[in-house]
C-alpha atoms as a PDB file:
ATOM      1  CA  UNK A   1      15.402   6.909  14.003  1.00  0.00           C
ATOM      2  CA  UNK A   2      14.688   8.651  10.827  1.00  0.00           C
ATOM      3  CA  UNK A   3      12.455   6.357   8.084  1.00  0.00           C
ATOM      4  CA  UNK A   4      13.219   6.544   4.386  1.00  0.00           C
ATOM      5  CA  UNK A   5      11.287   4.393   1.904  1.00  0.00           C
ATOM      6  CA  UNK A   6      12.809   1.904  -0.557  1.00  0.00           C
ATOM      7  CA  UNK A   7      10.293   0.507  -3.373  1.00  0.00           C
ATOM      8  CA  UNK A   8      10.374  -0.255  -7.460  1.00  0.00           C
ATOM      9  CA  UNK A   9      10.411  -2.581  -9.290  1.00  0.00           C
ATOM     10  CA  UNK A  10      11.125  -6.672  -8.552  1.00  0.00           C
ATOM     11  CA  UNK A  11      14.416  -8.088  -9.974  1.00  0.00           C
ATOM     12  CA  UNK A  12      16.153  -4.161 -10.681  1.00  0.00           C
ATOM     13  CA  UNK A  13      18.780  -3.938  -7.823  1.00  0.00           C
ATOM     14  CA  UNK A  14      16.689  -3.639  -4.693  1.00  0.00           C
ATOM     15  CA  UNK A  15      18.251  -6.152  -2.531  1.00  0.00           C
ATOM     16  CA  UNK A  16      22.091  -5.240  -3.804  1.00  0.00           C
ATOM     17  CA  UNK A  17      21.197  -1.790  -2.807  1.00  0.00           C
ATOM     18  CA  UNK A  18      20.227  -2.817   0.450  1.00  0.00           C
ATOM     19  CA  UNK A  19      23.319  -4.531   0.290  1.00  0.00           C
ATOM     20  CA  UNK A  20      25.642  -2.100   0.284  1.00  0.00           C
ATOM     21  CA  UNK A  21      24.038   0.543   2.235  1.00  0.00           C
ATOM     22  CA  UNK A  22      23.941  -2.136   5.280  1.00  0.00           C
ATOM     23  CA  UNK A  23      27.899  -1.773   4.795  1.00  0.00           C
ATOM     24  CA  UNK A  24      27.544   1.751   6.302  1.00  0.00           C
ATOM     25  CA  UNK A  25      26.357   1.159  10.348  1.00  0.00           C
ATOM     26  CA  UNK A  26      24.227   4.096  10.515  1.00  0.00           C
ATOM     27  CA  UNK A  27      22.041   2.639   7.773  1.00  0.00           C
ATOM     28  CA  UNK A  28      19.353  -0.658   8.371  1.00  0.00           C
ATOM     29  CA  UNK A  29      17.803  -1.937   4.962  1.00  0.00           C
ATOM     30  CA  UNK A  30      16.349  -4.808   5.402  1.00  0.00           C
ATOM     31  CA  UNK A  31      13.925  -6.979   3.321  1.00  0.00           C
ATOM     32  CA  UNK A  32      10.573  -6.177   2.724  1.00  0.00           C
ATOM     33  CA  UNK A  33       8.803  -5.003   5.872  1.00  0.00           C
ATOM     34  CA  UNK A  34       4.469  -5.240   6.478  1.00  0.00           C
ATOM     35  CA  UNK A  35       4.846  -1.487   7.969  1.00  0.00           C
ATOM     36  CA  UNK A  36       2.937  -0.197   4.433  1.00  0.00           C
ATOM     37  CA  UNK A  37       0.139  -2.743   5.282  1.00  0.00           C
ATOM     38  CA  UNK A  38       0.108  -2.122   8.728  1.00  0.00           C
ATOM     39  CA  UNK A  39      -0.347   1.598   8.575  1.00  0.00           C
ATOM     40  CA  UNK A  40      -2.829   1.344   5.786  1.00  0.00           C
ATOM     41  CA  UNK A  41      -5.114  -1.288   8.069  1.00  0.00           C
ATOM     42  CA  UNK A  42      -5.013   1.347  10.930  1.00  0.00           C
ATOM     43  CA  UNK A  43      -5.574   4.068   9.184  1.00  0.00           C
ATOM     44  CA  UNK A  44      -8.652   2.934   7.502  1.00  0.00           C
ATOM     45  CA  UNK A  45      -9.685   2.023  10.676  1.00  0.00           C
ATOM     46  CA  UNK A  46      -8.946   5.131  12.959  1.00  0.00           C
ATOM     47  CA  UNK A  47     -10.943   6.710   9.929  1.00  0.00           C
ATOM     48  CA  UNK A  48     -13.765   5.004  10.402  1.00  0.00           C
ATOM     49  CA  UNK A  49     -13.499   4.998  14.586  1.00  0.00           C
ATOM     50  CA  UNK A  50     -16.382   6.741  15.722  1.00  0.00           C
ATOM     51  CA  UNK A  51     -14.924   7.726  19.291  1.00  0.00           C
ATOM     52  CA  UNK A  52     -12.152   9.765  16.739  1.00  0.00           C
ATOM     53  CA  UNK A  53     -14.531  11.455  14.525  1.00  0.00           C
ATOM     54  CA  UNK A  54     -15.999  12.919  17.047  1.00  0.00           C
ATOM     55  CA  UNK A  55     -13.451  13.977  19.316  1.00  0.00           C
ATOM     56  CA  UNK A  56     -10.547  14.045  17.210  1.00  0.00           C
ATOM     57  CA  UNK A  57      -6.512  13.809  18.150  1.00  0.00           C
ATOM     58  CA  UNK A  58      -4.618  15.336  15.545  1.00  0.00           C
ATOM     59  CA  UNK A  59      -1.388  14.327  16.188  1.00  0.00           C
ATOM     60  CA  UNK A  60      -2.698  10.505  16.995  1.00  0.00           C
ATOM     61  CA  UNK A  61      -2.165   9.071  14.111  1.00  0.00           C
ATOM     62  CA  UNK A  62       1.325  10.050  13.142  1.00  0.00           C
ATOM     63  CA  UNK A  63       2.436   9.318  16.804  1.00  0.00           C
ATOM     64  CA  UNK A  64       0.618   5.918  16.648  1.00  0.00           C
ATOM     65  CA  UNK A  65       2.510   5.647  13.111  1.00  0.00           C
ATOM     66  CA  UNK A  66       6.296   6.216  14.152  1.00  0.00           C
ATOM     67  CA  UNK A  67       5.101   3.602  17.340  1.00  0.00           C
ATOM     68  CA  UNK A  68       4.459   0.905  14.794  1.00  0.00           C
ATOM     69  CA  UNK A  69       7.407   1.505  13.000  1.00  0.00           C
ATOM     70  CA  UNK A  70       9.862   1.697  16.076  1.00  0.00           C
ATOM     71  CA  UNK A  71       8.233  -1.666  17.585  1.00  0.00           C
ATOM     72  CA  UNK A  72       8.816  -3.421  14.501  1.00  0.00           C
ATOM     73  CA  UNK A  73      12.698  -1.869  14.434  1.00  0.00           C
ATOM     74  CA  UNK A  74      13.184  -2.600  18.318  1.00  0.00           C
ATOM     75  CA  UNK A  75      16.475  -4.635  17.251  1.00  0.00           C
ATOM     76  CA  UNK A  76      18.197  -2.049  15.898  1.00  0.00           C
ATOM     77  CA  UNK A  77      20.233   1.123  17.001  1.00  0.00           C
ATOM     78  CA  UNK A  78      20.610   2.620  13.398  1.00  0.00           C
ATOM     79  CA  UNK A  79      20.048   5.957  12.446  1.00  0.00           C
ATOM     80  CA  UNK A  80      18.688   5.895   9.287  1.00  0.00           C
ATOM     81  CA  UNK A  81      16.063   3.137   8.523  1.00  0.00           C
ATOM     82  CA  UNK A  82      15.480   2.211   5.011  1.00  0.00           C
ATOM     83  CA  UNK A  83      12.007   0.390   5.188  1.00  0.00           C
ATOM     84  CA  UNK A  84      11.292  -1.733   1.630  1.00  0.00           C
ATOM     85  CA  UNK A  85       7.730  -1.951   0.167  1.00  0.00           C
ATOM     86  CA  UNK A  86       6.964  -2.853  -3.656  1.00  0.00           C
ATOM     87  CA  UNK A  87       3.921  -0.169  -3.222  1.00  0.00           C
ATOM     88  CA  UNK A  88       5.416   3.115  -1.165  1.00  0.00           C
ATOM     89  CA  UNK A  89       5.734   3.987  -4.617  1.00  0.00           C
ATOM     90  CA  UNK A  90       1.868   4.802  -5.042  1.00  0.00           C
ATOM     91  CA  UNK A  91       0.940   8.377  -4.759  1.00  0.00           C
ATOM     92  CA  UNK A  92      -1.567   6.775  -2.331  1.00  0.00           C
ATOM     93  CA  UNK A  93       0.488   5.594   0.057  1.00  0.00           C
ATOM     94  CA  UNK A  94       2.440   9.017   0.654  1.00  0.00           C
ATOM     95  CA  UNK A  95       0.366   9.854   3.525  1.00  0.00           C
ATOM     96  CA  UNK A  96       1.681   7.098   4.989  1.00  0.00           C
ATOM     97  CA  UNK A  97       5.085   7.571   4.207  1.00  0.00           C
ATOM     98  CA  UNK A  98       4.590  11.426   5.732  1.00  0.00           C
ATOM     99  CA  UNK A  99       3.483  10.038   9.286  1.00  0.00           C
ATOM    100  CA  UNK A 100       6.632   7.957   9.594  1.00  0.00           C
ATOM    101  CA  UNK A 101       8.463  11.325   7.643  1.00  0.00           C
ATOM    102  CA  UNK A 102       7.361  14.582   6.728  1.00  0.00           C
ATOM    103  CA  UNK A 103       9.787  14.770   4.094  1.00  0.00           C
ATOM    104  CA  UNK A 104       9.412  11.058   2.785  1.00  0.00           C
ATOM    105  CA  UNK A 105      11.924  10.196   0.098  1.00  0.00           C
ATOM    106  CA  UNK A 106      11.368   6.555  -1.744  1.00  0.00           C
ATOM    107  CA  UNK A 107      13.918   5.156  -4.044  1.00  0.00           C
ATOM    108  CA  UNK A 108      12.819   3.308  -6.863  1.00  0.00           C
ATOM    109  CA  UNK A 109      15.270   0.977  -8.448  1.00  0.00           C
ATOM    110  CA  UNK A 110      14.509   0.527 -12.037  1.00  0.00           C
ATOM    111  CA  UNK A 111      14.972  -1.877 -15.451  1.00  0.00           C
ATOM    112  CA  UNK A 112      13.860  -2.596 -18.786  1.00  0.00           C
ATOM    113  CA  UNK A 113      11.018  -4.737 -18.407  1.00  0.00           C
ATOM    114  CA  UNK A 114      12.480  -7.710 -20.832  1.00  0.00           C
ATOM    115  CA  UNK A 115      15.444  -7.542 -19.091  1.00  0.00           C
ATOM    116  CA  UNK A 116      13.309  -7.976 -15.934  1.00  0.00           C
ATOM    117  CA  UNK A 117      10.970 -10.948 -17.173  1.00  0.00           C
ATOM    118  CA  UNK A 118      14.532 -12.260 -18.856  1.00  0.00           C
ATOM    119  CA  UNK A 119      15.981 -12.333 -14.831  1.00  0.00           C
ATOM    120  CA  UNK A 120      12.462 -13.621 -13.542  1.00  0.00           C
ATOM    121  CA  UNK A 121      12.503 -16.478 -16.194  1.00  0.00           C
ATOM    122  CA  UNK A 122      16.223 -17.540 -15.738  1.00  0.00           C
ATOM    123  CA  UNK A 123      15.450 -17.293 -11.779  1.00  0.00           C
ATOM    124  CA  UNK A 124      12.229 -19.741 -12.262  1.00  0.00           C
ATOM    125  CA  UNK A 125      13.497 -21.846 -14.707  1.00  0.00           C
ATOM    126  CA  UNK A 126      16.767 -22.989 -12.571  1.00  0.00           C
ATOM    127  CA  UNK A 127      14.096 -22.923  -8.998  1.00  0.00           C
ATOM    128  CA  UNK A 128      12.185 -25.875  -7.822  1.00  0.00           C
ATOM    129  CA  UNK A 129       8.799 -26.725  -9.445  1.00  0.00           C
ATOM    130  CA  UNK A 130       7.177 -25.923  -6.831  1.00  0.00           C
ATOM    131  CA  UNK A 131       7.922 -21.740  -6.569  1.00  0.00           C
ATOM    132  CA  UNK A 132       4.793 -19.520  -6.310  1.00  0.00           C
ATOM    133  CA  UNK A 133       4.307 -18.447 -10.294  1.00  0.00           C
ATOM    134  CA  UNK A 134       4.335 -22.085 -11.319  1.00  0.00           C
ATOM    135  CA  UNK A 135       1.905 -22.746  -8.435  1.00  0.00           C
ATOM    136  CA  UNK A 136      -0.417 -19.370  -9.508  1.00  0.00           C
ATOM    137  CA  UNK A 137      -0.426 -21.437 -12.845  1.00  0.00           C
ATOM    138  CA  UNK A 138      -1.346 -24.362 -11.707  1.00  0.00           C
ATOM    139  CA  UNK A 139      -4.306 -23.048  -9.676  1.00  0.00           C
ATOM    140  CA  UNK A 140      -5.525 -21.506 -12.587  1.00  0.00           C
ATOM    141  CA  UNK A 141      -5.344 -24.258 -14.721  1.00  0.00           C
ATOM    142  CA  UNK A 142      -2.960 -22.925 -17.434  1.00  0.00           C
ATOM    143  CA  UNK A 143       0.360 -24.918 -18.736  1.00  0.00           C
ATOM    144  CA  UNK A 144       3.425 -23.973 -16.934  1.00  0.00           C
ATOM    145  CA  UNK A 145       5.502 -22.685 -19.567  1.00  0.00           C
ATOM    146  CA  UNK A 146       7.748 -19.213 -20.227  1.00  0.00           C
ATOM    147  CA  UNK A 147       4.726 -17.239 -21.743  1.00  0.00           C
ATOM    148  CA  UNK A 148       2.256 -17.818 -19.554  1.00  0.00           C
ATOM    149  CA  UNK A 149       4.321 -16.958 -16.314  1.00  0.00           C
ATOM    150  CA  UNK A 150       5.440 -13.991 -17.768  1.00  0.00           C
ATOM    151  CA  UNK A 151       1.560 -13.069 -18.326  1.00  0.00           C
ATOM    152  CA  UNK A 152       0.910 -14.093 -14.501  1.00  0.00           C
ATOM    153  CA  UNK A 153       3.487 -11.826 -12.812  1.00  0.00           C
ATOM    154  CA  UNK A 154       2.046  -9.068 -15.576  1.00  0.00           C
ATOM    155  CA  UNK A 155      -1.517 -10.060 -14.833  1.00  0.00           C
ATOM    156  CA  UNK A 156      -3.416  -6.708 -12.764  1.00  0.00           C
ATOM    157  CA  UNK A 157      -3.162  -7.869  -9.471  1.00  0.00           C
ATOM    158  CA  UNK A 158       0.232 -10.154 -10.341  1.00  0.00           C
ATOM    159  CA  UNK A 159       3.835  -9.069  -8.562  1.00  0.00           C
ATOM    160  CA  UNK A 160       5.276  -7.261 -11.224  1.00  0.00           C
ATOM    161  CA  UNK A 161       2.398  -5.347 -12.651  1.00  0.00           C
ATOM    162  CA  UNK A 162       1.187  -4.502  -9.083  1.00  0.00           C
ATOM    163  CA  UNK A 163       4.439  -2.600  -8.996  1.00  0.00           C
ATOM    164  CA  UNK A 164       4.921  -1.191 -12.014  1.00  0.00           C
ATOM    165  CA  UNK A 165       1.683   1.067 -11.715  1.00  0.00           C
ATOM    166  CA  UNK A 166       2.056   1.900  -8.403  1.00  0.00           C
ATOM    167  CA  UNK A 167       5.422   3.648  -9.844  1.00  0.00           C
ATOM    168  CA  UNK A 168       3.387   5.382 -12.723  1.00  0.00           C
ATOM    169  CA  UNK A 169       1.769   7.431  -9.937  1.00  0.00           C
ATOM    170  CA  UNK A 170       5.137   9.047  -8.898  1.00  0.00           C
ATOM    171  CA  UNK A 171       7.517   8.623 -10.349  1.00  0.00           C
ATOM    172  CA  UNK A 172       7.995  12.155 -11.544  1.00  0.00           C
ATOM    173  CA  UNK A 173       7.683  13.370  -8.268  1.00  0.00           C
ATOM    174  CA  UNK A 174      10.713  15.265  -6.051  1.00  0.00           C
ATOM    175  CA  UNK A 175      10.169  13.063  -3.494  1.00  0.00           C
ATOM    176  CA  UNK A 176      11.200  10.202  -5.566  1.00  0.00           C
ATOM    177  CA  UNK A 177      14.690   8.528  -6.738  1.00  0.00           C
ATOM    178  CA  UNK A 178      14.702   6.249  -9.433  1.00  0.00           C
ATOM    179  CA  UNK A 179      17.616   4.561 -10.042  1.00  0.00           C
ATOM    180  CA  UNK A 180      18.426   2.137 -12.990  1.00  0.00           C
ATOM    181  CA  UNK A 181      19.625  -0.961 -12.590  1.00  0.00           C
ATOM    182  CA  UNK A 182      22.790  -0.689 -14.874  1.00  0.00           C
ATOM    183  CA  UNK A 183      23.779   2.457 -13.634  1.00  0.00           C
ATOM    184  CA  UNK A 184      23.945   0.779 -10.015  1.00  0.00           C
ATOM    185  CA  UNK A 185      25.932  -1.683 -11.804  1.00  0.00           C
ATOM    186  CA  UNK A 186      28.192  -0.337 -14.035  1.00  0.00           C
ATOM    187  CA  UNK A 187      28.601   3.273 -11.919  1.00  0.00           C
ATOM    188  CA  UNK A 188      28.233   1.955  -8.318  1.00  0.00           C
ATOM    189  CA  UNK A 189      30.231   4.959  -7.260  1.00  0.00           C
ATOM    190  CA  UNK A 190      28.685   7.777  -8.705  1.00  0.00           C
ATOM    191  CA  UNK A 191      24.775   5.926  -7.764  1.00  0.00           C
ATOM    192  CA  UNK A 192      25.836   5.609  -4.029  1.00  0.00           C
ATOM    193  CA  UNK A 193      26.896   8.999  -4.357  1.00  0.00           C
ATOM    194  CA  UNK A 194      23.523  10.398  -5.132  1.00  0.00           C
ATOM    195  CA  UNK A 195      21.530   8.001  -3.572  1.00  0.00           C
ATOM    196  CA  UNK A 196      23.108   9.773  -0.258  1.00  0.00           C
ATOM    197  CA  UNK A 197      22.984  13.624  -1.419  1.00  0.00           C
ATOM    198  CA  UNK A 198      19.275  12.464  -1.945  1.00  0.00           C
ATOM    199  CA  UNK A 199      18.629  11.060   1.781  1.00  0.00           C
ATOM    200  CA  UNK A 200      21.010  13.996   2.520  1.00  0.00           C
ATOM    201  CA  UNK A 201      22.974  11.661   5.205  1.00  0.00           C
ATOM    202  CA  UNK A 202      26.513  11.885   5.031  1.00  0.00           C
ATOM    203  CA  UNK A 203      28.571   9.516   2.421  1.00  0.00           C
ATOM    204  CA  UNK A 204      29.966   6.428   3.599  1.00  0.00           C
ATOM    205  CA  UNK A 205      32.935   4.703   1.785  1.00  0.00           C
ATOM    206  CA  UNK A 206      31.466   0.964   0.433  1.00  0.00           C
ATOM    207  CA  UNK A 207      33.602  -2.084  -0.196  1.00  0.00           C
ATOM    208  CA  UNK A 208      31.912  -2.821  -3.531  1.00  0.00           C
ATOM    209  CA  UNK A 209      34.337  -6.048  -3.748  1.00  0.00           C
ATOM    210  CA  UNK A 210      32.580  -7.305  -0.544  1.00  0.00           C
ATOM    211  CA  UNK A 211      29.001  -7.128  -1.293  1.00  0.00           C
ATOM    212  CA  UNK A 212      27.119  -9.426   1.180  1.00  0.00           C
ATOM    213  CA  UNK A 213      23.392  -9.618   2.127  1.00  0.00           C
ATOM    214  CA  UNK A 214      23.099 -10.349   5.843  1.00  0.00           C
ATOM    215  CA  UNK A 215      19.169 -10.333   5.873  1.00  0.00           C
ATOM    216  CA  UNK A 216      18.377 -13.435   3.711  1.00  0.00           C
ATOM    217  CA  UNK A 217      14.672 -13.958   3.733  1.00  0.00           C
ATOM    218  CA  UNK A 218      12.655 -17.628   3.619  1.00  0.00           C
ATOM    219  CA  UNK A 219      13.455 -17.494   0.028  1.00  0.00           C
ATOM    220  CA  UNK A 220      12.662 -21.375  -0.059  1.00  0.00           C
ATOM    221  CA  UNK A 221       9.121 -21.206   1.372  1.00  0.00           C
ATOM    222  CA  UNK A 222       8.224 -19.579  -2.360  1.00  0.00           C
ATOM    223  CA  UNK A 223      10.022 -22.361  -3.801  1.00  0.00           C
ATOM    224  CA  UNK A 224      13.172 -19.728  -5.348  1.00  0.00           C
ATOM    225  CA  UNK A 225      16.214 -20.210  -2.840  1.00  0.00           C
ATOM    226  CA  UNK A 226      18.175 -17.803  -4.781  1.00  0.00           C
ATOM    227  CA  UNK A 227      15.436 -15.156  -5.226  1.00  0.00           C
ATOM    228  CA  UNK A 228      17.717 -12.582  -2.922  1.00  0.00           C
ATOM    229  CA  UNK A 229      21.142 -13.648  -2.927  1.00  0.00           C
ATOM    230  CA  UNK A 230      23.506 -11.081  -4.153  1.00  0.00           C
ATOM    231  CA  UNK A 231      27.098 -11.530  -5.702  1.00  0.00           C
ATOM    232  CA  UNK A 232      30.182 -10.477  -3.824  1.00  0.00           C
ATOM    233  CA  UNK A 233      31.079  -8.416  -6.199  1.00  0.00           C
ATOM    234  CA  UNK A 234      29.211  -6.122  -9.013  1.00  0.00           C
ATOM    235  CA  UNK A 235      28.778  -7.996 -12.112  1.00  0.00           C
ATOM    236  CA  UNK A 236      25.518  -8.128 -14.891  1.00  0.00           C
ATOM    237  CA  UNK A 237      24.929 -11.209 -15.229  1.00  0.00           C
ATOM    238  CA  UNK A 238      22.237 -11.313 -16.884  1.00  0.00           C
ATOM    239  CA  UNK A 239      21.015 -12.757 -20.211  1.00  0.00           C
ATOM    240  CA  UNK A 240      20.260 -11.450 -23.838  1.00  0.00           C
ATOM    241  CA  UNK A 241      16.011 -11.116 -23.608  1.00  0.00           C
ATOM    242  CA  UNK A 242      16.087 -12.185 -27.250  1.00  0.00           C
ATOM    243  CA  UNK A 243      17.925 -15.691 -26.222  1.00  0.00           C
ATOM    244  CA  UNK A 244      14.897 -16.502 -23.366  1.00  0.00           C
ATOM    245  CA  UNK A 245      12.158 -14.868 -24.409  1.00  0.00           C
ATOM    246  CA  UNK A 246       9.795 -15.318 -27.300  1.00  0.00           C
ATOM    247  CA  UNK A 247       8.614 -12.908 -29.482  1.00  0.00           C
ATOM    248  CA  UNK A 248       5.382 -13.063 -28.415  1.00  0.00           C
ATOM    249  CA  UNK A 249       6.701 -11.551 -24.866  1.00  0.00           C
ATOM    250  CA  UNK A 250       8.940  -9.433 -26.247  1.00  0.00           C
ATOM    251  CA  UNK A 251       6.064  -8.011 -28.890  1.00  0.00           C
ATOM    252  CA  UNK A 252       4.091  -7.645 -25.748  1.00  0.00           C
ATOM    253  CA  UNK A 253       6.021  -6.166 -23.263  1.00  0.00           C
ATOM    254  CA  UNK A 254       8.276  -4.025 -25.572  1.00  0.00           C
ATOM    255  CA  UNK A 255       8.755  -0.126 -24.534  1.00  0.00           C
ATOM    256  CA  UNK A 256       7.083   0.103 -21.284  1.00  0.00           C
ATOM    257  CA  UNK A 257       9.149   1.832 -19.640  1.00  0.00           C
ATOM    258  CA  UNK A 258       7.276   5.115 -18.723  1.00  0.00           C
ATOM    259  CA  UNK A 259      10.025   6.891 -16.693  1.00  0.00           C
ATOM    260  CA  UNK A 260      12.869   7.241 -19.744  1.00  0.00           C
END
């Protein structure tokens, strides 16, 4: 198996991608995986081993890496596995990335953040009451309303913001793909294209007219049921920010996006 990385930014494309590269059967992308966290817990421990510091194995750790990663992939005989993380983005986390691949390459699907809150907002407005935002709100003791759960998923340690700087770290760098969310759209061709000449594995011809996501998480233990499902075909859906947004979001989350 060879491991390439899949992170970004929540509500830009992710999933669809996933989507269609599971059409070609040399490719697994699945939904998000715990490998990240699970190498970062080991490492920080193996650094910290004493029996290790003192009689160190250099190739341990990478070896123990790939082991984690395979026994986690045991059910499936692809190639080429595209593991998903919100945070392989962070410059941080490329030395974990390198024990799984020496080359690691990380594609980082992309949007304009109103248009982002604008999907998160339709997606939590049409969900059950009970989703995770509205109950981050209610734990904190603030009215559930449109404002205020855009400000929790921007919050420091909230979903969106979480990712969003661990992208400012690298997103410049060669090892890194970004890929915006309406060109995935609007030029699926062309973006499948390079997402391949990137991961340098040989093109596969996609049925975009057949899109289907055959790895469905729990969506419905967050309370959104519809948080991953993908339509059949390519279509922005979408609505106008300025139509489900106020301007006190839009004032306040107006031109962040770093990487244009």
């Amino acid at each position: 198996m060879t491991y390439y990385f899949l992170s970004g930014l929540p509500r830009t494309g992710a999933t669809l991608l996933s989507s269609i590269l599971n059409q070609n059967p040399d490719i697994h992308s699945g939904p998000e995986s715990p490998i990240c966290g699970l190498l970062d817990n080991t490492f920080r421990f193996l650094a910290n081993n004493e029996q290790l510091v003192l009689y160190p194995k250099h190739t341990f750790e990478s070896k123990l890496a790939v082991s984690v990663a395979d026994s986690y992939y045991f059910d499936t005989d692809a190639k080429h596995i595209i593991d998903k993380c919100r945070v392989w983005s962070h410059k941080d986390n490329r030395i974990l990335a390198k024990s799984l691949n020496s080359n690691p390459k990380i594609i980082c699907p992309v949007r304009g953040m109103l248009e982002i809150l604008t999907s998160w907002i339709t997606l939590l407005e049409s969900s059950d009451k009970h989703n995770f935002v509205d109950r981050g709100l209610q734990f904190m003791g603030k009215e559930i309303n449109n404002d205020n759960r855009c400000d929790w998923l921007m919050k420091d340690d909230g979903l969106l913001k979480l990712s969003y700087e661990s992208l400012k770290t690298s997103y410049k760098d060669p090892e890194v793909m970004l890929i915006e969310y309406d060109d995935l759209i609007d030029k699926p061709v062309n973006t499948m294209y390079n997402v391949y000449k990137f991961l340098d594995i040989p093109p596969h011809k996609h049925d975009l007219n057949n899109i289907v996501n055959d790895y469905l998480p729990h969506d419905g233990m967050l309370g959104l049921e519809n948080l991953h499902v993908v339509k059949k075909k390519l279509s922005k859906t979408s609505k106008d920010p300025k139509d489900v947004l106020s301007d006190y979001v839009i004032e306040k989350y107006s031109n962040m996006e770093f990487w244009r």
